[in-house]
C-alpha atoms as a PDB file:
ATOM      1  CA  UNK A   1      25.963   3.657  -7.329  1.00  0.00           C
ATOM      2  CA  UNK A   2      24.672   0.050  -6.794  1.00  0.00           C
ATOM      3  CA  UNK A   3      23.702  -0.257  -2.785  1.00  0.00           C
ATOM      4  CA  UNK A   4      26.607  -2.559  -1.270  1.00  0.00           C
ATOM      5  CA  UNK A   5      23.993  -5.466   0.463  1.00  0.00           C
ATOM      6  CA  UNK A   6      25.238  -8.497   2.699  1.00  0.00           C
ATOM      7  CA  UNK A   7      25.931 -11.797   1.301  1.00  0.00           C
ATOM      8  CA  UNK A   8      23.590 -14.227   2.648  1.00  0.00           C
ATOM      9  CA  UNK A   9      24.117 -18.165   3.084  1.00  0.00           C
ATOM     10  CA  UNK A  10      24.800 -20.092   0.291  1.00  0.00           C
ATOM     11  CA  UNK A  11      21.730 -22.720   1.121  1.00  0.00           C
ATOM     12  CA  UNK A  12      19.794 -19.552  -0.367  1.00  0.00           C
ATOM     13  CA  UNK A  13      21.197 -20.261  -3.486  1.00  0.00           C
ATOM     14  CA  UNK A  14      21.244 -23.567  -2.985  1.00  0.00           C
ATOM     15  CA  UNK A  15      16.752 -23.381  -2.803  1.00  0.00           C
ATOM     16  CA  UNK A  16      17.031 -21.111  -5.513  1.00  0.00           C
ATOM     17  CA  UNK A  17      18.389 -23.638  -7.874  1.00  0.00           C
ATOM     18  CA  UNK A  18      16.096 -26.433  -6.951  1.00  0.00           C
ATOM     19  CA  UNK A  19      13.030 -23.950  -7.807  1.00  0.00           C
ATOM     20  CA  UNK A  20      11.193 -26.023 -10.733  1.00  0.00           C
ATOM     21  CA  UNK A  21      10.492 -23.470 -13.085  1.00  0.00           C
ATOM     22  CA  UNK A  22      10.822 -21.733 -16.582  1.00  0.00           C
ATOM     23  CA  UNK A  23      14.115 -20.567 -16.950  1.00  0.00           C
ATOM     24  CA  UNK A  24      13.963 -18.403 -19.481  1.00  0.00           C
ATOM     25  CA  UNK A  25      11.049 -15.556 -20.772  1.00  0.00           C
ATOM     26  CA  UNK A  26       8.881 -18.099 -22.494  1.00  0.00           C
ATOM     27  CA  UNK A  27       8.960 -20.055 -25.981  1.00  0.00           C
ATOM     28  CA  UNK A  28      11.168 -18.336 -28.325  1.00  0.00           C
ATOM     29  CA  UNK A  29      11.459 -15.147 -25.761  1.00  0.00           C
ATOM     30  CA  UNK A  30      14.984 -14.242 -23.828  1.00  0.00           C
ATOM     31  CA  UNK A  31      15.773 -17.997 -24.686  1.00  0.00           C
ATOM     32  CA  UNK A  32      19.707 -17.270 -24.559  1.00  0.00           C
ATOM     33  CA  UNK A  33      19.439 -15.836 -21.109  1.00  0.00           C
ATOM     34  CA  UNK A  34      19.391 -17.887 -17.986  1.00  0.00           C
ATOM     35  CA  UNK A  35      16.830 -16.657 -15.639  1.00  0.00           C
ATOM     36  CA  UNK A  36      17.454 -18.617 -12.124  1.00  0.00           C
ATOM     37  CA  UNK A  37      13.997 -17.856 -10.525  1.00  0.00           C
ATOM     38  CA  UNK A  38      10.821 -19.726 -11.308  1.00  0.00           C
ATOM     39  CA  UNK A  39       7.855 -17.545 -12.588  1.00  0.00           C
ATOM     40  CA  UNK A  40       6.202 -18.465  -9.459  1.00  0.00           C
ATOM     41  CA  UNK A  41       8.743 -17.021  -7.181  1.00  0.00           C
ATOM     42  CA  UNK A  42       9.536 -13.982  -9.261  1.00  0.00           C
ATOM     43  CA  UNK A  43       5.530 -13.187  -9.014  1.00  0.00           C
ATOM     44  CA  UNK A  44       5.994 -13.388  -5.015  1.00  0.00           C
ATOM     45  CA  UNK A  45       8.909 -11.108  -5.325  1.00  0.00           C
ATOM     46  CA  UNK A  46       6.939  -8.436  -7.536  1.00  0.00           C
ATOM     47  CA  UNK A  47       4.785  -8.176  -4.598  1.00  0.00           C
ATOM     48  CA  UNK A  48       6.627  -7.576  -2.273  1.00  0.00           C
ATOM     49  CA  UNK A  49       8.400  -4.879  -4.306  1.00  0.00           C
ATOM     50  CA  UNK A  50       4.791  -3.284  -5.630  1.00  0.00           C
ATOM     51  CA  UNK A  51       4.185  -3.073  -1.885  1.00  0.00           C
ATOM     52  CA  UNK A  52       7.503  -1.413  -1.165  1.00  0.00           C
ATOM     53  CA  UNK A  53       7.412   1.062  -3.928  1.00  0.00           C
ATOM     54  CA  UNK A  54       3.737   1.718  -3.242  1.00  0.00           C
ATOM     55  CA  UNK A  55       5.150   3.696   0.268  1.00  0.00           C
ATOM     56  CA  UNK A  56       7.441   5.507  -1.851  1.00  0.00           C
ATOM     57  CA  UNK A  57       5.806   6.790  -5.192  1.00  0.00           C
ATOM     58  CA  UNK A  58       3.005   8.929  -5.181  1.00  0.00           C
ATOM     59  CA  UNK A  59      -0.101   7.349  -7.058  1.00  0.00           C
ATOM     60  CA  UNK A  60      -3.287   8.532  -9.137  1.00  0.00           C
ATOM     61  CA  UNK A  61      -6.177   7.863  -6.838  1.00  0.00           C
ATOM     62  CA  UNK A  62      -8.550   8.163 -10.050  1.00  0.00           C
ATOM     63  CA  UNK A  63     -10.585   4.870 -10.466  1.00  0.00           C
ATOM     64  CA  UNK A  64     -11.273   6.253 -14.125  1.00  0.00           C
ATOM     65  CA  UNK A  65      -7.618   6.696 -14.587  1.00  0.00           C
ATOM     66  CA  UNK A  66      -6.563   3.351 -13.088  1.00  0.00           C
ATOM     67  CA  UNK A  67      -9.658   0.989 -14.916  1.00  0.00           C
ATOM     68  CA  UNK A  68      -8.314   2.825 -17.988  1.00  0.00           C
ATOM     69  CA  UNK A  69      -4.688   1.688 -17.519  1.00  0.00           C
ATOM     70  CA  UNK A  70      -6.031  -1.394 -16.579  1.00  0.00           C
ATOM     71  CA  UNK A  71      -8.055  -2.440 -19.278  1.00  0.00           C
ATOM     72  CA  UNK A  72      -5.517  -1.165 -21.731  1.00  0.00           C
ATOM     73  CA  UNK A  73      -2.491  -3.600 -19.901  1.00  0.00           C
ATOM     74  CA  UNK A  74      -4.423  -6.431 -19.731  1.00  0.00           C
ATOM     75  CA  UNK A  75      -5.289  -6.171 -23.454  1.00  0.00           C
ATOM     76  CA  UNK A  76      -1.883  -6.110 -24.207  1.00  0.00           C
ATOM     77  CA  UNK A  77      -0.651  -8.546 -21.517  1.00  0.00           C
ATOM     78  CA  UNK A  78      -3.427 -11.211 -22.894  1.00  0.00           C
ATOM     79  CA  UNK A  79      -1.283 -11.103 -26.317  1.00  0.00           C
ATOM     80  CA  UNK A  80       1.509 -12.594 -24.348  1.00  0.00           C
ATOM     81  CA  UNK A  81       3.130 -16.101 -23.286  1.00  0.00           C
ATOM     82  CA  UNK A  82       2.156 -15.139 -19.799  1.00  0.00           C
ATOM     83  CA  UNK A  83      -1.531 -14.217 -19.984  1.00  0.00           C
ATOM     84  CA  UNK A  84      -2.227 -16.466 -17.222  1.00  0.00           C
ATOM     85  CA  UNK A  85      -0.304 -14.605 -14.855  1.00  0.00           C
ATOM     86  CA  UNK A  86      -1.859 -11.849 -12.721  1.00  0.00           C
ATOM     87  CA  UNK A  87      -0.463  -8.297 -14.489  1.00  0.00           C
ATOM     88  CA  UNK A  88      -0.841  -4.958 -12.496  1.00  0.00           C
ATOM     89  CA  UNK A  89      -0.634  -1.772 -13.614  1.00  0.00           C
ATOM     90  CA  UNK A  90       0.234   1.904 -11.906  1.00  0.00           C
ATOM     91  CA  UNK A  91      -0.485   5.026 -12.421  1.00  0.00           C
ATOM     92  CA  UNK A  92       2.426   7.290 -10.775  1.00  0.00           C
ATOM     93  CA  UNK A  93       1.247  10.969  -9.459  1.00  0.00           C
ATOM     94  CA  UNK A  94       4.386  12.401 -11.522  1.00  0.00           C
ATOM     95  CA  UNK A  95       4.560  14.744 -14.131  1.00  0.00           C
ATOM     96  CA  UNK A  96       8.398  13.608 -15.596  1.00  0.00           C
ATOM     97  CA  UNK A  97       7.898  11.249 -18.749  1.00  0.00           C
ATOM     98  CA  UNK A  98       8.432   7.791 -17.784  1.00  0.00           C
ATOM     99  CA  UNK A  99       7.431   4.442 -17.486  1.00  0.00           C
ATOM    100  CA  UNK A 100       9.253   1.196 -16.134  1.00  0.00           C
ATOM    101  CA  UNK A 101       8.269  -2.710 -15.039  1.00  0.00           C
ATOM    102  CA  UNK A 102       9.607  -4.809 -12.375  1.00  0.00           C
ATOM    103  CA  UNK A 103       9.554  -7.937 -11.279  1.00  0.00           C
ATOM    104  CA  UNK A 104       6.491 -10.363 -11.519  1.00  0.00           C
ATOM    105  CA  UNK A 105       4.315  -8.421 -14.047  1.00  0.00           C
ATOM    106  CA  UNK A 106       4.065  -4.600 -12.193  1.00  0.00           C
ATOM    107  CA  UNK A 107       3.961  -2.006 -14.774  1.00  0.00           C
ATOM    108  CA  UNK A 108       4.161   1.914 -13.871  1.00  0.00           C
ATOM    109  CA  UNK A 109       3.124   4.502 -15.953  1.00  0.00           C
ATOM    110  CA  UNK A 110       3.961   8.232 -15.292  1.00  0.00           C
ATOM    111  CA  UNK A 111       1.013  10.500 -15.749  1.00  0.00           C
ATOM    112  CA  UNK A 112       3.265  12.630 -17.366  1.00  0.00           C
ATOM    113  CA  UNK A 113       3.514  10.153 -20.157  1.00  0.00           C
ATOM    114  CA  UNK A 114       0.093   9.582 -20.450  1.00  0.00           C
ATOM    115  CA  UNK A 115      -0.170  13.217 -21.115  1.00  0.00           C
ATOM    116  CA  UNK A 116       2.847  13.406 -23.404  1.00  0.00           C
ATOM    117  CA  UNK A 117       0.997  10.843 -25.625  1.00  0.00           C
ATOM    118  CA  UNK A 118      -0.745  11.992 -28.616  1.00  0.00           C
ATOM    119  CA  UNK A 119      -3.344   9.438 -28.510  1.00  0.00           C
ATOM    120  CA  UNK A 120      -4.553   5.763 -27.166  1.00  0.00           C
ATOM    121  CA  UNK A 121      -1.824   3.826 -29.338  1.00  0.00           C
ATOM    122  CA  UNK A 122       0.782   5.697 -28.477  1.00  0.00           C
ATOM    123  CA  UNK A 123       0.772   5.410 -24.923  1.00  0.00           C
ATOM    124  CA  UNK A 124      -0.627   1.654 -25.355  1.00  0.00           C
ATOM    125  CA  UNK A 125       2.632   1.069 -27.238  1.00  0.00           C
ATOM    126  CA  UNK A 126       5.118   2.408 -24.185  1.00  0.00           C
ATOM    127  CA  UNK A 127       3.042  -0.001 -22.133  1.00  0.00           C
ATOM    128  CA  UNK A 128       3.223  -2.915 -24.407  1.00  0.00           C
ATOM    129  CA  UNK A 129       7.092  -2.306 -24.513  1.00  0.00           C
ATOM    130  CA  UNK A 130       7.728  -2.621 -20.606  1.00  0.00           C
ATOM    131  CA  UNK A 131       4.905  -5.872 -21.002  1.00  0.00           C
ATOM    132  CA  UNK A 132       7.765  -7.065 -23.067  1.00  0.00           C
ATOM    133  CA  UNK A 133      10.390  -6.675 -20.570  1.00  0.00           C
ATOM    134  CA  UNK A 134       8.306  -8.385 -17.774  1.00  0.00           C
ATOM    135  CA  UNK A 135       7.744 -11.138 -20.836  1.00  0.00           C
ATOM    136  CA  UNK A 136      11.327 -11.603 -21.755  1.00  0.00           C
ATOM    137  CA  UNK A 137      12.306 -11.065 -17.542  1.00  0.00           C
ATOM    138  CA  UNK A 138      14.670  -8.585 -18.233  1.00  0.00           C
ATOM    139  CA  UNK A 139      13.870  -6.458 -14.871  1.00  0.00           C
ATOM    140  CA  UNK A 140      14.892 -10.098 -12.379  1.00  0.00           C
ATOM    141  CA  UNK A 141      17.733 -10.508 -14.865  1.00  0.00           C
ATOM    142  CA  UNK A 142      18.934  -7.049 -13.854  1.00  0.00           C
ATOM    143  CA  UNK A 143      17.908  -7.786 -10.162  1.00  0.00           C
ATOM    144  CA  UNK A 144      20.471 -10.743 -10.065  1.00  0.00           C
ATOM    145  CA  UNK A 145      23.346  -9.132 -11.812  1.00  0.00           C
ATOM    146  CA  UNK A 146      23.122  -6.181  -9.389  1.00  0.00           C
ATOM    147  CA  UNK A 147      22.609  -7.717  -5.809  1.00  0.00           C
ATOM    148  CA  UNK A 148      23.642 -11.502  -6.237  1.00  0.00           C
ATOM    149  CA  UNK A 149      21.031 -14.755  -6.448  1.00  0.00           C
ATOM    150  CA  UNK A 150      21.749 -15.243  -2.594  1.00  0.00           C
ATOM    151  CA  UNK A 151      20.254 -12.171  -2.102  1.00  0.00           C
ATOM    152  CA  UNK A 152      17.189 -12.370  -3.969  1.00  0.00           C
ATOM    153  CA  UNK A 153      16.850 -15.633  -3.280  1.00  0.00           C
ATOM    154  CA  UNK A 154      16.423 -14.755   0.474  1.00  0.00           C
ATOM    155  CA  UNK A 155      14.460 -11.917  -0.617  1.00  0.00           C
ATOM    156  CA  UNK A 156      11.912 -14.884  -2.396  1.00  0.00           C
ATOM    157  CA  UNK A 157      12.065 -17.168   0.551  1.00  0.00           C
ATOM    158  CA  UNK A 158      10.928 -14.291   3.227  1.00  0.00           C
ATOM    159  CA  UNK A 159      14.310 -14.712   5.125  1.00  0.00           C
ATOM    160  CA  UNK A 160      15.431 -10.655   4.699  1.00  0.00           C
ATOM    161  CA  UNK A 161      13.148  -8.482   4.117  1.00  0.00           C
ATOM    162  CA  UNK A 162      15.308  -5.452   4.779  1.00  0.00           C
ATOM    163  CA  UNK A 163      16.860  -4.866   1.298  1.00  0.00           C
ATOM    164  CA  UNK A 164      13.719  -4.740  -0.119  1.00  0.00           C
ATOM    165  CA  UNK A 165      13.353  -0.827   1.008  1.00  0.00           C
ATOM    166  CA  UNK A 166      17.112  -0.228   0.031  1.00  0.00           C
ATOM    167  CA  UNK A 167      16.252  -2.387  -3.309  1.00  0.00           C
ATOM    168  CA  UNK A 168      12.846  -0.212  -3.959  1.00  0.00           C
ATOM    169  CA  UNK A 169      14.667   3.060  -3.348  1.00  0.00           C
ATOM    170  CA  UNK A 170      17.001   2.414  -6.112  1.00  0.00           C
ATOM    171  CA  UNK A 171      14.816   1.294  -8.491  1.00  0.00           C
ATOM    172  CA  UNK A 172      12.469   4.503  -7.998  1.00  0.00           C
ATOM    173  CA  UNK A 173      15.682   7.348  -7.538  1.00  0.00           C
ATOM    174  CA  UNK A 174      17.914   5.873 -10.067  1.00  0.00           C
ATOM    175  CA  UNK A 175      16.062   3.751 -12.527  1.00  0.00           C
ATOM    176  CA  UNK A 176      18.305   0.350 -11.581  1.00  0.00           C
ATOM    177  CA  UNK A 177      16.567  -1.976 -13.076  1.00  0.00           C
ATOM    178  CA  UNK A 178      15.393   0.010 -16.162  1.00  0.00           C
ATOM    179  CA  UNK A 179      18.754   0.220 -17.459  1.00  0.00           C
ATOM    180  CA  UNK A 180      18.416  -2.631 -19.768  1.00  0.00           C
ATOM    181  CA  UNK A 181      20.895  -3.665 -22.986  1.00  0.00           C
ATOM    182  CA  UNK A 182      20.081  -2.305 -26.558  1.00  0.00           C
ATOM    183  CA  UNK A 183      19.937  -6.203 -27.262  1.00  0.00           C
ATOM    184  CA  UNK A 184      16.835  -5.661 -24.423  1.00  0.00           C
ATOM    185  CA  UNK A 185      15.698  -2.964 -25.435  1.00  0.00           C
ATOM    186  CA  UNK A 186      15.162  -4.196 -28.892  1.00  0.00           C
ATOM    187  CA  UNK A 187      13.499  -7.314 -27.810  1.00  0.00           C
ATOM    188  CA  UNK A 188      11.362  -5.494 -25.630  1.00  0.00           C
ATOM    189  CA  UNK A 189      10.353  -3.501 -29.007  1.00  0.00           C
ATOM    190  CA  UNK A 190       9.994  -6.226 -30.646  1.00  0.00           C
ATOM    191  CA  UNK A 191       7.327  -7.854 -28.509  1.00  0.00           C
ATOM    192  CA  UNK A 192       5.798  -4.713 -27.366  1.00  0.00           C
ATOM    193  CA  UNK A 193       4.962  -4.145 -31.350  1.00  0.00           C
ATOM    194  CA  UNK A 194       3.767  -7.472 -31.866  1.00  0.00           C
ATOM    195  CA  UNK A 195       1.401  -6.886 -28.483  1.00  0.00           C
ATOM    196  CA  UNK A 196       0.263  -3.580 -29.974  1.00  0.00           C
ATOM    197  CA  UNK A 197      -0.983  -5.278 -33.230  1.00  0.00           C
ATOM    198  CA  UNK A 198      -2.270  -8.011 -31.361  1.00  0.00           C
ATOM    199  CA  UNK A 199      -4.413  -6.141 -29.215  1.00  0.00           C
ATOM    200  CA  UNK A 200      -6.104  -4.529 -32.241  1.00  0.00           C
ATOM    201  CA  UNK A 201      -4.144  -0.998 -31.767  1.00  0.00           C
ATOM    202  CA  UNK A 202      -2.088   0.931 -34.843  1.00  0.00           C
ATOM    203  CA  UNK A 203       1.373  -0.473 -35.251  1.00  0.00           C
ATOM    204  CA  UNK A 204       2.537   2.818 -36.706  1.00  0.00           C
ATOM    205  CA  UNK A 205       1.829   4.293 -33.048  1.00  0.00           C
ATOM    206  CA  UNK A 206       5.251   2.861 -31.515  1.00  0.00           C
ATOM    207  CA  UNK A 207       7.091   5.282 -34.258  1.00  0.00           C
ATOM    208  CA  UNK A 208       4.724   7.878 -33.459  1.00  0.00           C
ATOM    209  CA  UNK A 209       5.715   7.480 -29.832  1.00  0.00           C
ATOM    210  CA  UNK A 210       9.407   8.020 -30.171  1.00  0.00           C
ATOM    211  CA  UNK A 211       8.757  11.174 -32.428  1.00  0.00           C
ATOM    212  CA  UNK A 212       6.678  12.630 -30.415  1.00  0.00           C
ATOM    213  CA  UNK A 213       9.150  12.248 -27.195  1.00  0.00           C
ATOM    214  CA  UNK A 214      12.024  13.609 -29.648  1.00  0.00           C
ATOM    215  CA  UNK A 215       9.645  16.418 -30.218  1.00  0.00           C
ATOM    216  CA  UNK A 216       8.664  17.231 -26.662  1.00  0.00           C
ATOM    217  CA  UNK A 217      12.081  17.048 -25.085  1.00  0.00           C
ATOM    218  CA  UNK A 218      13.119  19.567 -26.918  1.00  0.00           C
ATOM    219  CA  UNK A 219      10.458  22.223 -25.322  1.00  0.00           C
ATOM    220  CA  UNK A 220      10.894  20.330 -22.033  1.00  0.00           C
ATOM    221  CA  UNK A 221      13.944  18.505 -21.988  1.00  0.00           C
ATOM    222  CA  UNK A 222      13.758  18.409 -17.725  1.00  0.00           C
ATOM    223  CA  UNK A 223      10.950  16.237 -17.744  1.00  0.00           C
ATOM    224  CA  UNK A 224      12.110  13.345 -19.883  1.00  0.00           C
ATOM    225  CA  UNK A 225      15.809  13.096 -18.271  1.00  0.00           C
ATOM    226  CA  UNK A 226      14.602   9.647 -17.264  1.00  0.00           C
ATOM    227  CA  UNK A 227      12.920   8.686 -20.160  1.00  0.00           C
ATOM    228  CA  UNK A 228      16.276   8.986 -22.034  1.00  0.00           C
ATOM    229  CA  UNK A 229      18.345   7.846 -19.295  1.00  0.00           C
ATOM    230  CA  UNK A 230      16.675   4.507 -19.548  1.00  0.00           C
ATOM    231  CA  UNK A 231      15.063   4.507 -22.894  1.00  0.00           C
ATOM    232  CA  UNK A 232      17.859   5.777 -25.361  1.00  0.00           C
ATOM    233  CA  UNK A 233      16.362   6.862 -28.456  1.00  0.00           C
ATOM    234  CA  UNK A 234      18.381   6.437 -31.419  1.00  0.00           C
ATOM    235  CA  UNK A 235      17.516   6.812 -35.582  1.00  0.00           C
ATOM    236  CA  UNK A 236      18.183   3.155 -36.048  1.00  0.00           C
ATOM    237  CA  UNK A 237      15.697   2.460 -33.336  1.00  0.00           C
ATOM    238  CA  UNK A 238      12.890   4.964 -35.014  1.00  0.00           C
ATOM    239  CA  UNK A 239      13.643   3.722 -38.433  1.00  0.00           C
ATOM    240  CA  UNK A 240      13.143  -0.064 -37.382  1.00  0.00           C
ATOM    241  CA  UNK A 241       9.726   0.659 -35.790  1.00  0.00           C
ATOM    242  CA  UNK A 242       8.527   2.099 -38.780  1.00  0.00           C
ATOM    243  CA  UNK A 243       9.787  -0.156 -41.306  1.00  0.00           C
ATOM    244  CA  UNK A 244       8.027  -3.056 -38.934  1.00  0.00           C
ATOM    245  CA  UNK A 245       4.789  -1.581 -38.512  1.00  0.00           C
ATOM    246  CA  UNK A 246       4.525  -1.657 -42.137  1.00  0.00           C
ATOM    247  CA  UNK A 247       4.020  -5.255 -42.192  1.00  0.00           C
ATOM    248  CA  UNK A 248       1.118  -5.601 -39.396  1.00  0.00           C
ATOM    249  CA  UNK A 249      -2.645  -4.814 -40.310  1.00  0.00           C
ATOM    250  CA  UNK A 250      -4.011  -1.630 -39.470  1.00  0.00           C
ATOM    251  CA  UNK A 251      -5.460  -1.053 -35.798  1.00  0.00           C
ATOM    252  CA  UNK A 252      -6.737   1.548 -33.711  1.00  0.00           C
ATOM    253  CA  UNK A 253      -5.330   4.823 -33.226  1.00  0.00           C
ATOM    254  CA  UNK A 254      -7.289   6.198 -30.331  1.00  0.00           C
ATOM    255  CA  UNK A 255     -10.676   5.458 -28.464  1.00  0.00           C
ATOM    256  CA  UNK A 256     -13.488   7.907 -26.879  1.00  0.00           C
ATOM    257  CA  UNK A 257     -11.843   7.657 -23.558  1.00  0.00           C
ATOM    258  CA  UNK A 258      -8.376   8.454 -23.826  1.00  0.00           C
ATOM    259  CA  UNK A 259      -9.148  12.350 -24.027  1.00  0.00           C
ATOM    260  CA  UNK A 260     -11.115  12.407 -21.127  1.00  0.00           C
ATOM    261  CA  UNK A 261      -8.454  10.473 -19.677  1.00  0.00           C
ATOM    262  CA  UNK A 262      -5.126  12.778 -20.174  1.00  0.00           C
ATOM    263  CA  UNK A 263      -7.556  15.701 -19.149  1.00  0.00           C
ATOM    264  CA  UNK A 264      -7.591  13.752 -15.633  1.00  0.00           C
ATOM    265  CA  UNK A 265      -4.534  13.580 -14.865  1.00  0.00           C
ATOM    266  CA  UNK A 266      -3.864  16.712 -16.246  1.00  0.00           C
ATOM    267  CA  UNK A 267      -3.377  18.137 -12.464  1.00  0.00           C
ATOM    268  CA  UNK A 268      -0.522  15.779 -12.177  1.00  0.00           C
ATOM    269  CA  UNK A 269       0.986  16.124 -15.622  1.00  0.00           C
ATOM    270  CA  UNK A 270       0.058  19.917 -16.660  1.00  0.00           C
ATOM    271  CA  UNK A 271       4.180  19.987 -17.926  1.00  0.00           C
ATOM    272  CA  UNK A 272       3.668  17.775 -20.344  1.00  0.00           C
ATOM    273  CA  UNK A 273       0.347  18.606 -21.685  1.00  0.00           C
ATOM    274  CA  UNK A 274       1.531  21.834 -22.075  1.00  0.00           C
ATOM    275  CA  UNK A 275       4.863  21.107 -23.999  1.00  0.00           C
ATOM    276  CA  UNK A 276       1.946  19.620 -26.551  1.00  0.00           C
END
């Protein structure tokens, strides 16, 4: 259930509107969607929620781990309209499959998924997909539907900070803003696949992805409940990522380092490993 939050004074709003600012994803991304907070502010806010969530969600403290993710976001997020824009990337201390993006460019991995994946492109494409929905903004979208511009717009402005706990809480128990459309979810394909290629990685990889999560839930459904819950998997879904990676050049499948990788966060993610 969606936290009931107060309603705050309509000059929030009121600033809100008068934000210059791109309305929408970028060119030719989420252009149908009306997207009320400037880039600038919605980067402030993804702070403030990184900083929130970082006292709730257990993280990797490997810097091999973390420069890995790193380099491997930034690669992708440099194919994007928003390459300019400073892009962070987690590494989460839990073992369930998952992976999510809020806000102002914060991506989260699981280390569960990175040892679910079956190689560098794989897990590059998960990431590239929740680049996508940071691209196209569908995480703030979310944020407004659920808790009201005033709200957020306070949030921005540093007028009430208490939400942002309440906010955080529900975005790490119950997935809120990770519940995106299938009109999302396909756009977030979309441009997560044309990141992949970009970077220089194997198209075919976002396929391989979903297969190998079909495969692996069935020897452990438990630890991709959320995965599902948030990233429905359907054949129509599969069958487009093949047929579009068909058209892209070949890329890179794996590198040296993503072995060595998975086997360090294999203390955090043994359940998935061994589902492998």
């Amino acid at each position: 259930m969606t936290p009931r939050l107060p309603l705050l004074a309509p000059t929030a709003l009121l600033l809100t509107l008068a934000v210059p600012g791109c309305l929408c994803g970028g060119d030719g991304v989420n252009s149908g969607d009306l997207n009320l907070l400037s880039l600038d502010d919605e980067w402030a806010l993804g702070e403030e929620l990184a900083t929130e969530i970082a006292t709730q969600l257990p993280m990797v403290e490997d810097p091999v781990v973390q420069a890995y993710v790193d380099r491997m976001g930034r690669a992708l997020a440099a194919q994007t309209e928003m390459a300019a824009r400073p892009w962070r990337f987690h590494v989460v201390a839990d073992p369930a499959v998952n992976a999510f993006a809020i806000p102002g460019g914060h991506v989260y991995v699981n280390a569960g998924l990175i040892g679910a994946a079956e190689n560098a492109a794989e897990l590059a494409s998960v990431v590239g997909h929740e680049v996508g929905h940071g691209v196209a903004r569908h995480a703030t979208e979310r944020m407004v539907k659920a808790y009201g511009v005033q709200l957020v717009a306070a949030l921005v402005l540093g007028e009430d900070a208490g939400p942002l706990e309440q906010i955080a809480t529900a975005l790490v128990g119950e997935g809120l803003l990770a519940r995106f459309s299938r009109t999302d979810e396909r756009e977030a394909d979309e441009l997560g696949l044309r990141y992949l290629s970009d970077a220089g990685y194997a198209p075919e990889a976002m396929a391989g992805m979903f297969e190998t999560l079909l495969t692996l839930r069935q020897r452990r459904p438990v630890l991709f409940e959320r995965w599902f819950q948030t990233h429905p998997l359907t054949e129509d879904r599969v069958a487009w990522a093949e047929e579009a990676a068909r058209a892209l050049p070949d890329g890179l499948l794996t590198d040296p380092d993503f072995a060595r990788v998975r086997q360090r966060v294999a203390p955090y993610a043994a359940e998935a490993l061994s589902a492998r």
